[in-house]
C-alpha atoms as a PDB file:
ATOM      1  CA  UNK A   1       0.000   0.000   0.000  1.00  0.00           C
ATOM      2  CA  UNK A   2       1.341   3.219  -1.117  1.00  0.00           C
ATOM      3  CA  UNK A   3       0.534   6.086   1.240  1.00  0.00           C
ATOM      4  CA  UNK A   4       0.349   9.962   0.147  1.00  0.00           C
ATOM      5  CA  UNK A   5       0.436  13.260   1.700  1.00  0.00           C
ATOM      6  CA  UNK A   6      -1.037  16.290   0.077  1.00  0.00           C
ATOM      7  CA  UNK A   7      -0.423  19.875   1.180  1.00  0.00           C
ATOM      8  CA  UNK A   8      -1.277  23.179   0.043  1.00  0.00           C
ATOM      9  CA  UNK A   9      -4.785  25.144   0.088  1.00  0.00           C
ATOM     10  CA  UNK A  10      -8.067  23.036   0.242  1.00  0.00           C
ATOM     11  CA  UNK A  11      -8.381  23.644  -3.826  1.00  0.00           C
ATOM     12  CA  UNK A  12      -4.812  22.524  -4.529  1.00  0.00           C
ATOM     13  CA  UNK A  13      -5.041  19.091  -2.052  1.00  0.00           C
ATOM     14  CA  UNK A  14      -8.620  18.794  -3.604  1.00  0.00           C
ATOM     15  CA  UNK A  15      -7.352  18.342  -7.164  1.00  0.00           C
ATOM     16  CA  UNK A  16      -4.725  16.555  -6.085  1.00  0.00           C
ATOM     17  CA  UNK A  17      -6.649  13.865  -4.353  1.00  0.00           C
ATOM     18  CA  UNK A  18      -8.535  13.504  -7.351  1.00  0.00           C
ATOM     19  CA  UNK A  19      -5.848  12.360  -9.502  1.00  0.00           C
ATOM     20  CA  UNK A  20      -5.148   9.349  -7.027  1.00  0.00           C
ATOM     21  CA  UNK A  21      -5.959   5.751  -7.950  1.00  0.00           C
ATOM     22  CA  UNK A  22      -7.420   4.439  -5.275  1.00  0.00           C
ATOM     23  CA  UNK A  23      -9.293   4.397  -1.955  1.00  0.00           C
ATOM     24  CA  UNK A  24      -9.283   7.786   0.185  1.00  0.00           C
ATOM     25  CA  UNK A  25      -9.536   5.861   3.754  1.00  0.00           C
ATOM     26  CA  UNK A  26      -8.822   8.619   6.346  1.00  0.00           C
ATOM     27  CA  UNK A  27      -8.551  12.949   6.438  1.00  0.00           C
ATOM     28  CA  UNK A  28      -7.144  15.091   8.753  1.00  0.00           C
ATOM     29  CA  UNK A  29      -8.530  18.867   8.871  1.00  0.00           C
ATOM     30  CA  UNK A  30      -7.182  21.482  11.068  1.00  0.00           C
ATOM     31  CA  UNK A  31      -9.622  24.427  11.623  1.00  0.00           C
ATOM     32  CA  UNK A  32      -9.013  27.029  13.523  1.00  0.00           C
ATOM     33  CA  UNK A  33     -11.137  28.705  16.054  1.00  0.00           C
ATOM     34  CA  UNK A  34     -11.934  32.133  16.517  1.00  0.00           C
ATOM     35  CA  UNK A  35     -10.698  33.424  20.220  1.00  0.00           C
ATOM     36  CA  UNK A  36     -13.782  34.550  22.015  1.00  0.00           C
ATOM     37  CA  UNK A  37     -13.204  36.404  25.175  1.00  0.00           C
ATOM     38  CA  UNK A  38     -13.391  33.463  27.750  1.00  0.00           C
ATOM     39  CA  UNK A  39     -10.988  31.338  25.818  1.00  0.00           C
ATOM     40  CA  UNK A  40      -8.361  34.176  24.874  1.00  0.00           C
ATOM     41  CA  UNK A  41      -5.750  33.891  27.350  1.00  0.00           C
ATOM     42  CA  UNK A  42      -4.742  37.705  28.714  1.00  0.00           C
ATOM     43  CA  UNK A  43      -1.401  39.014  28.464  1.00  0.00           C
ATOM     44  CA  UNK A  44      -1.274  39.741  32.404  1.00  0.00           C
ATOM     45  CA  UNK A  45      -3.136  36.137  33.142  1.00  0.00           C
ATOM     46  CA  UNK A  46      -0.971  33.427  34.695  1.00  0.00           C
ATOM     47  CA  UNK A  47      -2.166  30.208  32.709  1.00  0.00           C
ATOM     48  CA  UNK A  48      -0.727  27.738  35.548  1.00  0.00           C
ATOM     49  CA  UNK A  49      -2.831  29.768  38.522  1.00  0.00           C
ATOM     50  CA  UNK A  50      -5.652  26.837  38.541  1.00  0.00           C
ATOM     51  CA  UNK A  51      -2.316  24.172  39.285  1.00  0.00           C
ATOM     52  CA  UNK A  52      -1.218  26.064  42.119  1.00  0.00           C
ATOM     53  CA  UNK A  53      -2.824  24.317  45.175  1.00  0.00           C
ATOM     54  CA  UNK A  54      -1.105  21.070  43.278  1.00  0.00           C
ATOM     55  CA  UNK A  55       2.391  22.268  43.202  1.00  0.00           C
ATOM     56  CA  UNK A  56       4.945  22.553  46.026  1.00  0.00           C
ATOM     57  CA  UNK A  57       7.447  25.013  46.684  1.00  0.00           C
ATOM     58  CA  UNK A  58      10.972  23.823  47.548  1.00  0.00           C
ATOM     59  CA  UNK A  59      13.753  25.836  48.972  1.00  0.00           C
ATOM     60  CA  UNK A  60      17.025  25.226  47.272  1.00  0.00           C
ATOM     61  CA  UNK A  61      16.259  22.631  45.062  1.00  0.00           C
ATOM     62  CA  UNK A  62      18.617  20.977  43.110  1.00  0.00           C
ATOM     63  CA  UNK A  63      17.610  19.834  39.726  1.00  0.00           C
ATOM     64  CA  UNK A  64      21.152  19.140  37.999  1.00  0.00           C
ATOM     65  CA  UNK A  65      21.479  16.499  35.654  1.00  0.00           C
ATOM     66  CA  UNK A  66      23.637  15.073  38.086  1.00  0.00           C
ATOM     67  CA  UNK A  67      20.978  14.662  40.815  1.00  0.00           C
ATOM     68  CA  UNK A  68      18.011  13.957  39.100  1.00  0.00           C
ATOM     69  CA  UNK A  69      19.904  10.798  37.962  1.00  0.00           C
ATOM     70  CA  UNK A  70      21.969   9.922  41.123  1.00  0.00           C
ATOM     71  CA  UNK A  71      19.649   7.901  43.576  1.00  0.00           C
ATOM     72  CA  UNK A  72      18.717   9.392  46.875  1.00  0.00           C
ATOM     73  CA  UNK A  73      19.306   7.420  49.923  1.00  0.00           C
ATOM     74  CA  UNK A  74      16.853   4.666  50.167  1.00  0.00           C
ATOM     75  CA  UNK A  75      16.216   4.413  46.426  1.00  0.00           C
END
């Protein structure tokens, strides 16, 4: 099975796809959608504000390479 992918503006992929032999089985579309006010993020909002009573906040942390792969004690 020979597999094809077509790009370019819906006229150019449609007459493309109509000079393949064969059996169209599966599209993708992407559509965009118009930002309404509730979904448009704001330049001053903090996107991550609904995670905060999930996250932690440690002092002095260290997130090297070198510790993130070494094991603890009791590992």
């Amino acid at each position: 099975m020979k597999t094809h992918v077509l790009r370019g503006s819906k006229q150019e992929i449609a007459q493309s796809l109509v000079r393949i032999n064969g059996e169209v089985r599966e599209a993708i579309e992407f559509e965009e959608e118009p930002a309404t006010p509730a979904t448009a993020p704001h330049e001053s909002e903090d996107i991550f504000a609904e995670m905060g009573p999930f996250m932690i906040d440690a002092q002095d942390l260290d997130d090297s390479r070198e510790a993130v792969y070494t094991r603890a004690d009791g590992e």
